[in-house]
C-alpha atoms as a PDB file:
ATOM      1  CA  UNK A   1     321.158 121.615 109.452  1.00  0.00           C
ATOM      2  CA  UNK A   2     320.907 119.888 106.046  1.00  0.00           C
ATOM      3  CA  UNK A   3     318.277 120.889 103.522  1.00  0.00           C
ATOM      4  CA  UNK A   4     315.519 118.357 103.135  1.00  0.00           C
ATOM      5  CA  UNK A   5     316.100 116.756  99.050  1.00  0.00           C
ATOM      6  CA  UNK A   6     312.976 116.895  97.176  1.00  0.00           C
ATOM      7  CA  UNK A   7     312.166 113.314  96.568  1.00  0.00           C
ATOM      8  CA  UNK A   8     312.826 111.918  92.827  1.00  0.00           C
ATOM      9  CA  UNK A   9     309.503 111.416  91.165  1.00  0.00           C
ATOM     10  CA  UNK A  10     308.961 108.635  89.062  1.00  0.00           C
ATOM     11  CA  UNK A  11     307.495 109.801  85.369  1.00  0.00           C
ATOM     12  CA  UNK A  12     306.958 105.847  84.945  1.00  0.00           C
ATOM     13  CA  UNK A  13     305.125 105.629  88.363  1.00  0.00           C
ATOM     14  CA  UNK A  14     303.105 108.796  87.118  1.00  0.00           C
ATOM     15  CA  UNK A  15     301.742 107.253  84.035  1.00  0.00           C
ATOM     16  CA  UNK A  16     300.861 104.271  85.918  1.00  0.00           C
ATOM     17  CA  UNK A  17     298.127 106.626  87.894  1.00  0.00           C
ATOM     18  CA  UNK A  18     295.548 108.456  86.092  1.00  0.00           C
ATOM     19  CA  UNK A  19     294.527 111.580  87.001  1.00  0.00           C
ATOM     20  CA  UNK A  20     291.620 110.354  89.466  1.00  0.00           C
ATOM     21  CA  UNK A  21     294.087 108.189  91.530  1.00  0.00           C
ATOM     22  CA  UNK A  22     293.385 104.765  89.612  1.00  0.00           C
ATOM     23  CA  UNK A  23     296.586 103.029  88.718  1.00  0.00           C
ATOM     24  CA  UNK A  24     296.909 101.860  85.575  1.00  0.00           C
ATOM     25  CA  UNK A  25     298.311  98.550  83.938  1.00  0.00           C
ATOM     26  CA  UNK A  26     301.245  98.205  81.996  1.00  0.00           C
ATOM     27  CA  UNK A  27     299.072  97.629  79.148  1.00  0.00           C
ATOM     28  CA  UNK A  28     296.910 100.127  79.783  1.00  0.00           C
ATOM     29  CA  UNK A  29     300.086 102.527  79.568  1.00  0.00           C
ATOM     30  CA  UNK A  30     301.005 101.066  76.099  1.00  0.00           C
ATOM     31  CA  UNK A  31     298.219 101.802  74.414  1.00  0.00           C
ATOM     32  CA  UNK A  32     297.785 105.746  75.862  1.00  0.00           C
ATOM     33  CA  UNK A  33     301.836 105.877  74.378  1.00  0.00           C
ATOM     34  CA  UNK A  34     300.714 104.283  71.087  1.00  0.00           C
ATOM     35  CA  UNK A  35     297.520 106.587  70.393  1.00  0.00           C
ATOM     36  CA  UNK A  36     299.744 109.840  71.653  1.00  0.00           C
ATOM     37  CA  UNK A  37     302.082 108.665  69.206  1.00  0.00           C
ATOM     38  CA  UNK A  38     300.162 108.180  66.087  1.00  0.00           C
ATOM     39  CA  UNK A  39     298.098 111.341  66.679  1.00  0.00           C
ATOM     40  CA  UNK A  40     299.582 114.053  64.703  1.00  0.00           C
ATOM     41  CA  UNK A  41     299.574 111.138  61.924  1.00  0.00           C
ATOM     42  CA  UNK A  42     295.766 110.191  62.077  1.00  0.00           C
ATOM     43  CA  UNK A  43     294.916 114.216  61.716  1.00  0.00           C
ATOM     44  CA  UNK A  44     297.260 114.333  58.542  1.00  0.00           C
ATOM     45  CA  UNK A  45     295.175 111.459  56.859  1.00  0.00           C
ATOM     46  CA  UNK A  46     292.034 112.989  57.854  1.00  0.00           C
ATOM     47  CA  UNK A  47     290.211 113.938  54.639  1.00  0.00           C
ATOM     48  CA  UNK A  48     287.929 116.989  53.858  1.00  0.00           C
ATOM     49  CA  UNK A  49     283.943 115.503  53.083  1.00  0.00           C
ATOM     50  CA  UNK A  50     283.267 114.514  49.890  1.00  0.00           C
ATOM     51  CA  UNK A  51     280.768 116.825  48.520  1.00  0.00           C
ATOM     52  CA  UNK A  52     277.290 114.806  47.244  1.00  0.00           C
ATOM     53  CA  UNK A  53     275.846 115.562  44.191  1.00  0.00           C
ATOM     54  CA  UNK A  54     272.373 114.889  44.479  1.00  0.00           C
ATOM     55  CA  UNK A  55     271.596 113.756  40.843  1.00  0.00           C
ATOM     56  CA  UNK A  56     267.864 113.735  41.417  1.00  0.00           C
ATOM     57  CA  UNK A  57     268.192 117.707  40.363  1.00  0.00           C
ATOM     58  CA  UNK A  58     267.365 118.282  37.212  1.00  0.00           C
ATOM     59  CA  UNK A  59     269.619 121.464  35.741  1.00  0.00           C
ATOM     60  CA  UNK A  60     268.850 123.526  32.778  1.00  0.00           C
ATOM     61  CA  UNK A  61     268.803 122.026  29.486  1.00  0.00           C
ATOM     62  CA  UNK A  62     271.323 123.494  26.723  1.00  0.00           C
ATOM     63  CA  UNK A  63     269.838 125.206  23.637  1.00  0.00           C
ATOM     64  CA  UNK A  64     269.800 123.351  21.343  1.00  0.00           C
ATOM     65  CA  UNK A  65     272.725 123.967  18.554  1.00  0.00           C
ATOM     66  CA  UNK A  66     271.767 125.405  14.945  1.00  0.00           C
ATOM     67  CA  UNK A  67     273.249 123.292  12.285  1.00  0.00           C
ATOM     68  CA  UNK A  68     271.161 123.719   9.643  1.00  0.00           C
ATOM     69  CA  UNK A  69     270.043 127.342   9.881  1.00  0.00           C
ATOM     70  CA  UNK A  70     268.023 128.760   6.951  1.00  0.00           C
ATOM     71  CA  UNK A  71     269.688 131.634   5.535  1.00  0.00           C
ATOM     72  CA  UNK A  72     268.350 134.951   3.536  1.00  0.00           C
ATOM     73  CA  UNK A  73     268.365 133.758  -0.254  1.00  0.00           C
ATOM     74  CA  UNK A  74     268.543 137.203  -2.062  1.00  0.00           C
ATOM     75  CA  UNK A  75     268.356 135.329  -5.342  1.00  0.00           C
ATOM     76  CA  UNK A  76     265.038 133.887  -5.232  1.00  0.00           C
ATOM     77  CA  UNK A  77     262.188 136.215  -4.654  1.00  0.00           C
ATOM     78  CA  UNK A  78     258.857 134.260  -5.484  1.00  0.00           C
ATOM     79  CA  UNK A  79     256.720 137.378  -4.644  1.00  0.00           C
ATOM     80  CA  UNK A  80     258.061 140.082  -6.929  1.00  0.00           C
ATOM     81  CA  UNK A  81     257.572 138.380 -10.332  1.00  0.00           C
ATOM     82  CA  UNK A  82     259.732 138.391 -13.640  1.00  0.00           C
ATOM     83  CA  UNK A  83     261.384 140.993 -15.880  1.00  0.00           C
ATOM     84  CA  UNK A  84     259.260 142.559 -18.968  1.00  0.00           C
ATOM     85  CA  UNK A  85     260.719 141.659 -22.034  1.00  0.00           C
ATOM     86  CA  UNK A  86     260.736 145.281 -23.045  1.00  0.00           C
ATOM     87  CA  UNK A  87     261.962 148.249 -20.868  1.00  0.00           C
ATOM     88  CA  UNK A  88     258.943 151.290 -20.292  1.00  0.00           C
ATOM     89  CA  UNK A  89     260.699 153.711 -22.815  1.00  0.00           C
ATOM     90  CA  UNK A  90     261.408 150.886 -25.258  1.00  0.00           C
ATOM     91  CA  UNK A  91     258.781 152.579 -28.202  1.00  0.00           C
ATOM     92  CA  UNK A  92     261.087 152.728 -30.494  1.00  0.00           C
ATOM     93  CA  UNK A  93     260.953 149.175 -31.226  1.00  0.00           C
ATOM     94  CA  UNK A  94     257.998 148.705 -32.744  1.00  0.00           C
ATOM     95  CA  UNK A  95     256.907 152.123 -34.570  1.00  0.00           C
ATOM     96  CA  UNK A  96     254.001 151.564 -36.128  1.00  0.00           C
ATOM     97  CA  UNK A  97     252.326 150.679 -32.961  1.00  0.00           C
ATOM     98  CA  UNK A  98     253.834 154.078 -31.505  1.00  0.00           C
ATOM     99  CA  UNK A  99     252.621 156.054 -34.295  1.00  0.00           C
ATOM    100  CA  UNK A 100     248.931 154.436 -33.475  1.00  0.00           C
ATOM    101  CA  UNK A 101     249.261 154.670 -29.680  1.00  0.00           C
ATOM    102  CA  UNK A 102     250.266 158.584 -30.131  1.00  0.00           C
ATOM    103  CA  UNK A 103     247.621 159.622 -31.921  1.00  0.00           C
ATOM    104  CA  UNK A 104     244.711 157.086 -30.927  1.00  0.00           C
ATOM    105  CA  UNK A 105     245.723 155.538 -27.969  1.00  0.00           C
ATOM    106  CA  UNK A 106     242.404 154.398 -27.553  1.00  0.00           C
ATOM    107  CA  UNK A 107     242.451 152.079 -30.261  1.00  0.00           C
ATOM    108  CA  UNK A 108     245.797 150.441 -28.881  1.00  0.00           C
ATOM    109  CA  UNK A 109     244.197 150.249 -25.413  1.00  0.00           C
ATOM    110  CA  UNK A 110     241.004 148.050 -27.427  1.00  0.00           C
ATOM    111  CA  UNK A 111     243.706 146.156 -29.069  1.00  0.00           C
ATOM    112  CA  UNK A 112     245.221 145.082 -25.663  1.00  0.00           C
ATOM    113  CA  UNK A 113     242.152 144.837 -23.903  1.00  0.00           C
ATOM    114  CA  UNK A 114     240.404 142.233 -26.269  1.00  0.00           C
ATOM    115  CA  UNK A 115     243.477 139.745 -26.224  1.00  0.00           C
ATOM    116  CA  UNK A 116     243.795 139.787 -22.260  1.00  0.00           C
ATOM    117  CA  UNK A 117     239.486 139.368 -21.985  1.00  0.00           C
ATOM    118  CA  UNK A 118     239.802 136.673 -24.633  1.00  0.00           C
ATOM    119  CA  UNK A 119     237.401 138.103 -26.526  1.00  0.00           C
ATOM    120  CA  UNK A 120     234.754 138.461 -24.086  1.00  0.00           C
ATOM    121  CA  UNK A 121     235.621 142.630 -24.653  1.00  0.00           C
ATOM    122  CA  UNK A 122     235.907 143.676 -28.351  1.00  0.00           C
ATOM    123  CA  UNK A 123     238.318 146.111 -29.216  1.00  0.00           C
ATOM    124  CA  UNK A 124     235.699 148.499 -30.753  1.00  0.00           C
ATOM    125  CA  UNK A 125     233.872 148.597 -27.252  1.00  0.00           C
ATOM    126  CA  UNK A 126     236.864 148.740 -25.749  1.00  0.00           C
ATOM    127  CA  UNK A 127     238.261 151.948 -27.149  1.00  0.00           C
ATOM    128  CA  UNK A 128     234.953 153.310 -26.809  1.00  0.00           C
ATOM    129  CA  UNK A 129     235.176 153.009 -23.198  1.00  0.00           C
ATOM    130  CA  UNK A 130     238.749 154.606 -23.370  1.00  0.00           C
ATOM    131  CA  UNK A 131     237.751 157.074 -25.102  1.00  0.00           C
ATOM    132  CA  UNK A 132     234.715 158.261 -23.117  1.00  0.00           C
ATOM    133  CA  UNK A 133     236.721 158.247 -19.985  1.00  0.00           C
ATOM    134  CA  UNK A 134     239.842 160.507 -21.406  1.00  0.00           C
ATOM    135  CA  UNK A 135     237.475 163.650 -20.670  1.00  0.00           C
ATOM    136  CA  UNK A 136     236.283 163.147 -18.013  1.00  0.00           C
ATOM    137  CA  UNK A 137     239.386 164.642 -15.434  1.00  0.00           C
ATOM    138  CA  UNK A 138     241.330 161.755 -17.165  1.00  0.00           C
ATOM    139  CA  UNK A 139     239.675 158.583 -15.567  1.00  0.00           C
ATOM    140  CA  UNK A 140     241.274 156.701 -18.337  1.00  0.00           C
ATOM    141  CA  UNK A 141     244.229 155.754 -16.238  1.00  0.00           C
ATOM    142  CA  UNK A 142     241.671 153.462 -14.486  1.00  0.00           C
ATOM    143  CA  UNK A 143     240.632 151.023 -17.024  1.00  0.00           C
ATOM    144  CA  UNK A 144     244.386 150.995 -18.372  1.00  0.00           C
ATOM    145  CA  UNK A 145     245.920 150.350 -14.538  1.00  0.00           C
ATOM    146  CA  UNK A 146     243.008 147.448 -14.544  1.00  0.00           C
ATOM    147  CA  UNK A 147     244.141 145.882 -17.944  1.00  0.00           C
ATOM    148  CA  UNK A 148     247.702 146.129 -16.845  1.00  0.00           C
ATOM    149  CA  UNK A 149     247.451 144.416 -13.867  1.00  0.00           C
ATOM    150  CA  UNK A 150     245.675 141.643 -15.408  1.00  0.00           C
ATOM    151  CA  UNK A 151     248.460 141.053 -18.258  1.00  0.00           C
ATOM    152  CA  UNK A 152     250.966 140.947 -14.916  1.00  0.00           C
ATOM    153  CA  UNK A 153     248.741 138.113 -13.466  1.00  0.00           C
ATOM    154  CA  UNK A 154     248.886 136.958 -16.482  1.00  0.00           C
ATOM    155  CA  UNK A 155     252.575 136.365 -16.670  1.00  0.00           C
ATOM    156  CA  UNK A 156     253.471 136.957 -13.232  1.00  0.00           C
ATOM    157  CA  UNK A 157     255.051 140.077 -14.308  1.00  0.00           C
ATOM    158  CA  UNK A 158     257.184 142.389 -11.805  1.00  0.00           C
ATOM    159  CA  UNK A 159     255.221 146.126 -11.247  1.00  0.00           C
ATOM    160  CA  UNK A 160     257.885 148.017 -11.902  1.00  0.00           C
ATOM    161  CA  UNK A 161     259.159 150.605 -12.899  1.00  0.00           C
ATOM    162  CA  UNK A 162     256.331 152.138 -10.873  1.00  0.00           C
ATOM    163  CA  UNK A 163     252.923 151.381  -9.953  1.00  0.00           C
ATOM    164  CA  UNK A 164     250.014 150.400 -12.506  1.00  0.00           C
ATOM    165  CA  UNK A 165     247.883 153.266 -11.877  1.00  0.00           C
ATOM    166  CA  UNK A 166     251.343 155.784 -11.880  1.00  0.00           C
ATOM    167  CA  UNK A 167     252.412 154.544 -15.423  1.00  0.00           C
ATOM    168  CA  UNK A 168     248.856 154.816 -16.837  1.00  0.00           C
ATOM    169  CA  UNK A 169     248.698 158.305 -15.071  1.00  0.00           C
ATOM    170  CA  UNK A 170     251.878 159.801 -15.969  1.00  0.00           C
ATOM    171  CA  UNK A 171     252.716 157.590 -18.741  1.00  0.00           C
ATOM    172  CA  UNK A 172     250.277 156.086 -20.899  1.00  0.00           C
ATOM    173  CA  UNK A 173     251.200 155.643 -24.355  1.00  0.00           C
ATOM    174  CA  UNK A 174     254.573 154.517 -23.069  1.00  0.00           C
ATOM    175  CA  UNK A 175     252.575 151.954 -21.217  1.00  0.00           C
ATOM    176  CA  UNK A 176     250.160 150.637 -23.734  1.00  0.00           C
ATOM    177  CA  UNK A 177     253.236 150.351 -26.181  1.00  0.00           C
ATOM    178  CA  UNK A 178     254.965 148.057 -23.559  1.00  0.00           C
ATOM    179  CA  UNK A 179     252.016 146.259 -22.954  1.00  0.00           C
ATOM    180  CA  UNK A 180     251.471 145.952 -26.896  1.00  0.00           C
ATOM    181  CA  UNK A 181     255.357 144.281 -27.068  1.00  0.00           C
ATOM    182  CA  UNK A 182     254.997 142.569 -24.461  1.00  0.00           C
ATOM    183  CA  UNK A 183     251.735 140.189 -25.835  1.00  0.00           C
ATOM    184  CA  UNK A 184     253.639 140.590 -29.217  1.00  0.00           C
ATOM    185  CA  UNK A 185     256.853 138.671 -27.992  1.00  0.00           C
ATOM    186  CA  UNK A 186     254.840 136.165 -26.410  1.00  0.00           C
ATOM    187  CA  UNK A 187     253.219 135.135 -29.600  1.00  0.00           C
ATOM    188  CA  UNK A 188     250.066 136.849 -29.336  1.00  0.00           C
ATOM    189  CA  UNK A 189     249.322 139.894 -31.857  1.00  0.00           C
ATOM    190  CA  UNK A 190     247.205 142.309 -30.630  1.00  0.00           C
ATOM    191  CA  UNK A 191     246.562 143.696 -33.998  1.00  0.00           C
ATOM    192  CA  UNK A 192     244.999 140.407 -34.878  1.00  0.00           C
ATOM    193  CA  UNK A 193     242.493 140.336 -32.465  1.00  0.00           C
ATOM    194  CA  UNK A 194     241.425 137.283 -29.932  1.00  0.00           C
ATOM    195  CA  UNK A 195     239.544 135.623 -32.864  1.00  0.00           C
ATOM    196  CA  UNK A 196     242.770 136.480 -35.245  1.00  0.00           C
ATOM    197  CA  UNK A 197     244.739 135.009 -32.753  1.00  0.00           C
ATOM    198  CA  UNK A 198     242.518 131.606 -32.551  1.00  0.00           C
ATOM    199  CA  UNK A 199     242.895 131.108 -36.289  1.00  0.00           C
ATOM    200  CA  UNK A 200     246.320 132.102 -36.577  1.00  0.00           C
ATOM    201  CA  UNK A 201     246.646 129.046 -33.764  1.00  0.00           C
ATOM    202  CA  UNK A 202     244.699 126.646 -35.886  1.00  0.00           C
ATOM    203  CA  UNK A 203     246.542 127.054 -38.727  1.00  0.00           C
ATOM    204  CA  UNK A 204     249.554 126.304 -37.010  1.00  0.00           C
ATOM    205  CA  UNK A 205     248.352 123.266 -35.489  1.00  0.00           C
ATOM    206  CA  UNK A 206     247.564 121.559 -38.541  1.00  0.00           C
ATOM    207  CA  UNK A 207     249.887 122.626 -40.600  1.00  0.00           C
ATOM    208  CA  UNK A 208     252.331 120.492 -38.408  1.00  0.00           C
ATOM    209  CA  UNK A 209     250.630 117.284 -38.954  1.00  0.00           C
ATOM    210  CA  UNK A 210     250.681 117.644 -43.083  1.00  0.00           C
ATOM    211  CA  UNK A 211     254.009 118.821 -43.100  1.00  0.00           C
ATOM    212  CA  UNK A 212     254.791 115.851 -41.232  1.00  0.00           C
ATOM    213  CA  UNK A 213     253.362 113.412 -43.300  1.00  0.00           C
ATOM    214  CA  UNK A 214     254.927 115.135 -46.297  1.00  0.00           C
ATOM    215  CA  UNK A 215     258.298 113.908 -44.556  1.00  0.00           C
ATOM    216  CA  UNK A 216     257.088 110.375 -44.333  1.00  0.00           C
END
């Protein structure tokens, strides 16, 4: 006895039925062929999400860039004063005030003192003063680190080589001789006195004027 033959199944007959038992249109069939086929190509073209930059954020500002930075000047130093005409140990320059200052330095202190008071302290009370203090455990160094200071304020002298009170300690005929040149090359003689120094002004002053008008 023959063997049944499995009966031929039609693939076109199977896409015309869906999988619940409705038949489907040739139409219907097209379009399921034309989606399978374009498929792969639609999940090709898909593209990842754009990432959103919400703007309304505010980020961190950048510091701010340093064009015109102030640099260290080394050469200009307001606050330390000018150079003495004279160095400390410079005595030799002027020895007849080094002879006087050796042997009465009170009378050079007097000298110095007068011209920076303008007047208002004579030299004669002046070395007085000096002279009273040298005794007693060598106070002196006080009224000449006073006197000192004010001929740096003065001139807006540097303190150097050491402190006021150190030179006129250690020091102090060295430092009344510097402080004698020092008025001296600025056109003040101490030897004069303030009142010297007033008429030795006046002269000058109108002496210009006839020499002047000797020219003419």
């Amino acid at each position: 006895m023959a063997n049944p033959q499995p009966a031929a199944v039609d693939p076109a007959a199977d896409m015309d039925s869906s999988s619940d038992g409705t038949e489907l249109g040739p139409a219907a069939v097209g379009e399921v062929l034309h989606l399978d086929a374009d498929a792969p190509n639609n999940s090709k073209r898909t593209a990842p999400p754009a990432t959103v930059i919400d703007k309304s954020e505010k980020l961190p500002p950048s510091p701010p860039t340093r064009t015109n930075e102030a640099r260290p000047n080394h050469q200009e130093h307001p606050g330390i004063g000018r150079p003495w005409t004279t160095g400390l140990f410079d005595c030799g320059r002027n020895e007849t005030n080094a002879m006087l200052t050796a042997y009465c330095p009170c009378v050079a202190f007097g000298q110095v003192a007068e011209v920076l008071d303008e007047g208002k302290t004579r030299c004669a009370l002046a070395s007085f003063m000096y002279l009273l203090m040298s005794p007693a455990l060598c106070t002196c160094w006080i009224l000449g680190a006073h006197y000192r200071k004010e001929l740096r304020t003065k001139y807006n002298l540097v303190q150097a080589p050491a402190e006021d009170w150190v030179l006129h300690l250690f020091c102090p005929c060295c430092a009344l001789c510097q402080e004698y040149r020092e008025l001296q090359n600025r056109g003040i003689d101490p030897s004069l006195g303030w009142m010297g120094y007033l008429a030795q002004q006046q002269e000058t002053q109108t002496a210009a004027p006839e020499s002047q008008s000797m020219d003419k």
